[in-house]
Each structure stands twice: as C-alpha cells, then as structure tokens.
Protein backbone atom coordinates (compact mmCIF):
# COMPACT_ATOMS: atom_id res chain seq x y z
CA UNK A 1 -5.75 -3.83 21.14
CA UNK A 2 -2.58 -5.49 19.49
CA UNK A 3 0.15 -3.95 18.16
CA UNK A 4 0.69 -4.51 14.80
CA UNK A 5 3.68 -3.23 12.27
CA UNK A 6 3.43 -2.60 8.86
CA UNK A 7 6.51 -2.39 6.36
CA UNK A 8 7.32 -2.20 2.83
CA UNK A 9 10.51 -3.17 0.64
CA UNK A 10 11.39 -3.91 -2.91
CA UNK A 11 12.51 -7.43 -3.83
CA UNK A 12 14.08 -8.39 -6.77
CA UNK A 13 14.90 -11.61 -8.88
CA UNK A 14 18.52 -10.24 -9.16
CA UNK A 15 19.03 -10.89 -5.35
CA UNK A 16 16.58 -13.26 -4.10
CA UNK A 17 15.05 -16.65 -5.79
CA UNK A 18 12.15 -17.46 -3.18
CA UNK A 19 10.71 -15.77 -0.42
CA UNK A 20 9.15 -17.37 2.50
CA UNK A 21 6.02 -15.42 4.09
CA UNK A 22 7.08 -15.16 8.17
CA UNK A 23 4.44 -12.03 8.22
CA UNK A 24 1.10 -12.67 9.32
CA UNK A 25 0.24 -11.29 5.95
CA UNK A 26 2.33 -10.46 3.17
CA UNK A 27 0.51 -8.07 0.02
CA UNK A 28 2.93 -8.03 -3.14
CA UNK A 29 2.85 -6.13 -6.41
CA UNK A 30 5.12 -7.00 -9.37
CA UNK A 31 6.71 -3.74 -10.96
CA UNK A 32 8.36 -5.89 -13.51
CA UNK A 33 9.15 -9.45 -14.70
CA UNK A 34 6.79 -12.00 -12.59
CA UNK A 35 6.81 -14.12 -9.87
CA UNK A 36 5.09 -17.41 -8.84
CA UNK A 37 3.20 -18.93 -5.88
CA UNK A 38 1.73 -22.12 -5.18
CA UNK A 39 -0.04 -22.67 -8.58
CA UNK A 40 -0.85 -18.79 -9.68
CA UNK A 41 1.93 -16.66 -11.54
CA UNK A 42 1.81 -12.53 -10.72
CA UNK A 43 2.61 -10.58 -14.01
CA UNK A 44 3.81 -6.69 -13.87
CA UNK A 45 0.95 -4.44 -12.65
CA UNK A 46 -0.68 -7.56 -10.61
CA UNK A 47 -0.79 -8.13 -7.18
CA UNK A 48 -1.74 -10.75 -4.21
CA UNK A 49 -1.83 -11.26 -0.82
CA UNK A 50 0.05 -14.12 1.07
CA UNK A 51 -0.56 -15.56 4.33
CA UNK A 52 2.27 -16.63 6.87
CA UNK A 53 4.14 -20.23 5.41
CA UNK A 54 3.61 -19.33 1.74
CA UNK A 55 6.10 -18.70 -0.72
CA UNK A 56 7.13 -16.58 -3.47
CA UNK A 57 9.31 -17.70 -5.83
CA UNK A 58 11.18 -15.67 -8.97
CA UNK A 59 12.74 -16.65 -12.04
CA UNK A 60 16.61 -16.00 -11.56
CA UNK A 61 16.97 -15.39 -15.94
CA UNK A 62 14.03 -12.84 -15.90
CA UNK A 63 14.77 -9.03 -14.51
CA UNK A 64 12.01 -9.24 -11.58
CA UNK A 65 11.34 -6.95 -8.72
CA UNK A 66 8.16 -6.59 -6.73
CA UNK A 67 6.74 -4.06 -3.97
CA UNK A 68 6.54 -6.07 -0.60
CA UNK A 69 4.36 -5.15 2.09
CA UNK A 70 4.50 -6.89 5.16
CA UNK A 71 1.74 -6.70 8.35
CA UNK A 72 2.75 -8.66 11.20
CA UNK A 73 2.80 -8.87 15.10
CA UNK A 74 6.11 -8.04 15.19
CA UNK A 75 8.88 -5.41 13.82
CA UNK A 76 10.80 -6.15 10.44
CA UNK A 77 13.62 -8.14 11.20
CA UNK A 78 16.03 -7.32 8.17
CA UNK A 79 16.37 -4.20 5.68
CA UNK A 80 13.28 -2.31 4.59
CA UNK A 81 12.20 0.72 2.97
CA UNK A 82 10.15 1.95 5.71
CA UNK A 83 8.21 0.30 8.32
CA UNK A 84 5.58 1.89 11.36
CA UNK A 85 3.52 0.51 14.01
CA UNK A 86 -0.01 1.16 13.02
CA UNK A 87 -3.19 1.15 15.35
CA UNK A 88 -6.15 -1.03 14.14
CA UNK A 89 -9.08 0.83 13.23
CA UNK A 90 -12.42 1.41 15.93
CA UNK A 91 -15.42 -0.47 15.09
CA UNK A 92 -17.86 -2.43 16.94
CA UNK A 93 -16.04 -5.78 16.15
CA UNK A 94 -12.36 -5.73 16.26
CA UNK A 95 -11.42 -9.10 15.02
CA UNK A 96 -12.02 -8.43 11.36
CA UNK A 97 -10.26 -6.15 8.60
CA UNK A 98 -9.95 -4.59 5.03
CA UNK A 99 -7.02 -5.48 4.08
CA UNK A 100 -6.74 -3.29 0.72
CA UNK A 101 -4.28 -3.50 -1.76
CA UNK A 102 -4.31 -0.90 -4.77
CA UNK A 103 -2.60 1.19 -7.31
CA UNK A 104 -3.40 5.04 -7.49
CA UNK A 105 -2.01 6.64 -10.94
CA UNK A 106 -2.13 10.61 -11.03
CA UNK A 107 -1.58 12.28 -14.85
CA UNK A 108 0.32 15.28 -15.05
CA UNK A 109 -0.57 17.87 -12.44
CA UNK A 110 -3.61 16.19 -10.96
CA UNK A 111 -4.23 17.02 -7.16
CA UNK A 112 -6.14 14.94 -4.13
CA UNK A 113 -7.90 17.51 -2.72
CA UNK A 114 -7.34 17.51 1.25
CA UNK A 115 -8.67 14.35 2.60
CA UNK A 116 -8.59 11.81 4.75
CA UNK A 117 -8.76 7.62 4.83
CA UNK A 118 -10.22 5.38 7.56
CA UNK A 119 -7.18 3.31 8.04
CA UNK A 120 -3.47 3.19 8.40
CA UNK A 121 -1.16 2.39 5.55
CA UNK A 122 1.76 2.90 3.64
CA UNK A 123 2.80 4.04 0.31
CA UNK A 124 5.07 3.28 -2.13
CA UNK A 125 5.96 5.71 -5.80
CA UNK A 126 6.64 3.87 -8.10
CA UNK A 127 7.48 6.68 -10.55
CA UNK A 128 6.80 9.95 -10.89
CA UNK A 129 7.01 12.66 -8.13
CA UNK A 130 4.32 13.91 -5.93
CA UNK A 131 3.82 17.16 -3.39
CA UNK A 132 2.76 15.54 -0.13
CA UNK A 133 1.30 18.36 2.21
CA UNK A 134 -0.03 17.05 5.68
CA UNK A 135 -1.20 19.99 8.81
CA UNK A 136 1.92 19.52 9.87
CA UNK A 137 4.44 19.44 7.12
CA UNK A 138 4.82 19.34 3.47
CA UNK A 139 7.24 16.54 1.60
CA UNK A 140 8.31 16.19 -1.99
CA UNK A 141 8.05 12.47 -2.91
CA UNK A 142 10.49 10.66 -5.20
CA UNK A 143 9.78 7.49 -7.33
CA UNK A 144 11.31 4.55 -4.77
CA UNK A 145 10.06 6.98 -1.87
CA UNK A 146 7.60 5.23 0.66
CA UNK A 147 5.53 7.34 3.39
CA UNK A 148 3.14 6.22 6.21
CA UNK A 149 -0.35 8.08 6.24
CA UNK A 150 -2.43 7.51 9.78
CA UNK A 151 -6.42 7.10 9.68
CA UNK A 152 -8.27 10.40 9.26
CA UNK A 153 -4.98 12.47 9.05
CA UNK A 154 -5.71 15.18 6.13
CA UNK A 155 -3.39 15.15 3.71
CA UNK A 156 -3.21 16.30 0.24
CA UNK A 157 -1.36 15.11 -2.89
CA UNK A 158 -0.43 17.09 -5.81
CA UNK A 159 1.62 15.48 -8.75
CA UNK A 160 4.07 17.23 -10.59
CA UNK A 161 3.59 18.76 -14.02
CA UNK A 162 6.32 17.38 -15.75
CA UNK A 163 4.57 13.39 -16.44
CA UNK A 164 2.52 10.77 -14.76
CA UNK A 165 3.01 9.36 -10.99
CA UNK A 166 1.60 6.55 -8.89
CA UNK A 167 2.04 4.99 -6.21
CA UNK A 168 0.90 1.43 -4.98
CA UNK A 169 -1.08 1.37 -1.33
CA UNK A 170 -1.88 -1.18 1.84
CA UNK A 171 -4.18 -0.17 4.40
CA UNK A 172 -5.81 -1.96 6.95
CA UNK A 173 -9.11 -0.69 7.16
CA UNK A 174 -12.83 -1.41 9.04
CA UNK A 175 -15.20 -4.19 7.59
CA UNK A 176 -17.43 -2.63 6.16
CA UNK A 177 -15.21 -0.49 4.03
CA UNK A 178 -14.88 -4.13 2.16
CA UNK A 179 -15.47 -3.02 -1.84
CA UNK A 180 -16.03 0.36 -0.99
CA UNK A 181 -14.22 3.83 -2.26
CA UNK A 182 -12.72 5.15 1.36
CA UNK A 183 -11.50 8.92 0.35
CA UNK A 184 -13.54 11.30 2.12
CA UNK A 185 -12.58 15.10 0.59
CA UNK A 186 -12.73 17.35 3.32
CA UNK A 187 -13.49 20.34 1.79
CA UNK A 188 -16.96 20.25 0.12
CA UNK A 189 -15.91 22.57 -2.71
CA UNK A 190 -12.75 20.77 -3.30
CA UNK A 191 -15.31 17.43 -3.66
CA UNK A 192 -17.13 19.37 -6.43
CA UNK A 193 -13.83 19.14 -8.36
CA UNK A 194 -12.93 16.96 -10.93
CA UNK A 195 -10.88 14.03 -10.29
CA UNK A 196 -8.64 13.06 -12.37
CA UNK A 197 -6.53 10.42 -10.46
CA UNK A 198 -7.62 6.90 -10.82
CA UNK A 199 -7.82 3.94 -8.57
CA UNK A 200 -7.06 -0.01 -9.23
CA UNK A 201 -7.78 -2.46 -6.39
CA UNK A 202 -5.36 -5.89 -6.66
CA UNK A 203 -6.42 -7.16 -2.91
CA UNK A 204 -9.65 -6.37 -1.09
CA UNK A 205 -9.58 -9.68 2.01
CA UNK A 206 -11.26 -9.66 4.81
CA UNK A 207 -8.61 -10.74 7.51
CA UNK A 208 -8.97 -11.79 11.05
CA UNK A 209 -6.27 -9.81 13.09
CA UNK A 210 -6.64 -10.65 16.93
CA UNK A 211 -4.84 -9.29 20.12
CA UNK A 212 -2.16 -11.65 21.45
C-alpha cells in the first residue's frame, strides 16, 4: 500500500497570484473573492479539484483567499495548516478512490451524534466554533482551526450555541461510496435524532491512486 499525505492551507490573492498544482491532486474551495483555472472561474462557496501541472490563478485587485487541500505521494514541502499521512481505505480493488470534497454547516447548537466515516480526511472551520470529542480526547475548535479524523474513528461534533459553524472536508474514501451519504451514527438512538446539520458536496472524482 502507498503512503500518501494529505494537507491543508489557506491561500490568498494578497500573497500569491498563481499557484502551480505539484500534488498529485489538489481540492480547493474559495472562502472569498474568486479564482481562475484553465477556462472555469471558482466563485466564494465553490470548489474544484486539480490534478498535478494545473494552475490556479487569482486576481491581485480582488481580496481572495481559498482553502487548499493537497493529497500527494509525498510530505508538504512549505508552510501549512496541518498535514498527516493517511492510509488508503480496504476494498477489493485498491487502485480507485472517492475523492470527496464538501461543506458541512451546523446552526446554533446542532450536534453529530457519535459516528464514524469510511475514510481519512481533514477538516477545515471556516467560522464558527465546534466541541470535537473523540474516545480519546475532547478539543474545542476555532474558525481557521484544521483537524485530521482517521476512517471509522468515532467522533462527535457539537457546535456552539452562540451562531452558525462549518467547516469544509476532503476524504479519500472507497469506490463505491461514489454519490453516497458516508456517516454511519453509531448509536441507534442517537440515529433516531433529528439532524439538523447539512451537507454540500463541491467534488465527488473517482481517482486512481497507485503504490509506487
């Protein structure tokens, strides 16, 4: 199985005109402003995936920044928020990936029961603050935070009373989660509960990543 490394960091118009993918695969989302690539243009709220050789480019008289995560072969070479090595998920063929992009927003108080996903990622807040509690340990999470969450570790989120939070997500996940939820509440009580966070997918690819 290859070793793969995942990473995230926030790039803005203020300090960088174009970007040139050297990741394998490169998953964006615009927090403000825009940005261009190839013939497309990103708006706030959007996002897309780049492969290795493509580039992003901002407008240096518009206030841009975008969330940037990176999955490559090889470690981050400069500054980033966080980055991890992450394993690539068991199936019967391990060529081919989820690669999942999305947005989760959380109103006031809202909870994610204890559950689980079926792939690595990381996350980024983009505002708001949210109670992380893992088995382990329990985190408060700060808008510009970013954590790493392992396949099928439980975890539960709870977001503060105070206002709305939410985060943007990329997980590498098995085929045939392609277009599918992948949540599973752990609890089946808890899963009789309403939820009241939502979900918006921006990149759902099927990727070849192969040892070597």
């Amino acid at each position: 199985m290859a070793k793969w490394h995942i990473s995230v960091e926030v790039l803005s118009s203020q300090t960088t005109s174009e970007r040139t993918c050297s990741a394998e695969y490169t998953a964006v989302w615009v927090s403000s402003g825009y940005c261009r690539a190839q013939e497309i243009t990103i708006t706030a709220g959007e996002g897309h995936l780049f492969k290795k050789g493509e580039t992003l480019r901002f407008d240096k008289v518009v206030n841009s920044s975008c969330i940037c995560f990176e999955l490559s072969k090889r470690p981050p070479q400069g500054d980033c928020a966080l980055s991890s090595n992450i394993a690539l998920p068991m199936q019967n063929e391990n060529s081919q990936y989820v690669l999942r992009l999305d947005q989760v927003d959380f109103p006031a108080g809202a909870i994610a029961y204890r559950h689980v996903h079926p792939g690595d990622g990381i996350r980024f807040l983009v505002n708001g603050e949210l109670t992380i509690i893992s088995d382990t340990h329990v985190s408060s999470v700060n808008s510009g935070d970013a954590w790493f969450e392992a396949a099928n570790s439980p975890v539960r989120a709870e977001a503060t009373t105070e206002g709305p939070s939410s985060f943007v997500r990329f997980m590498v996940l098995p085929a045939d989660c392609l277009g599918q939820p992948t949540i599973r509440i752990l609890n089946s009580e808890d899963a009789k509960m309403p939820r009241l966070q939502s979900t918006k997918r921006h990149v759902d690819e099927l990727a070849y990543l192969l040892p070597g």
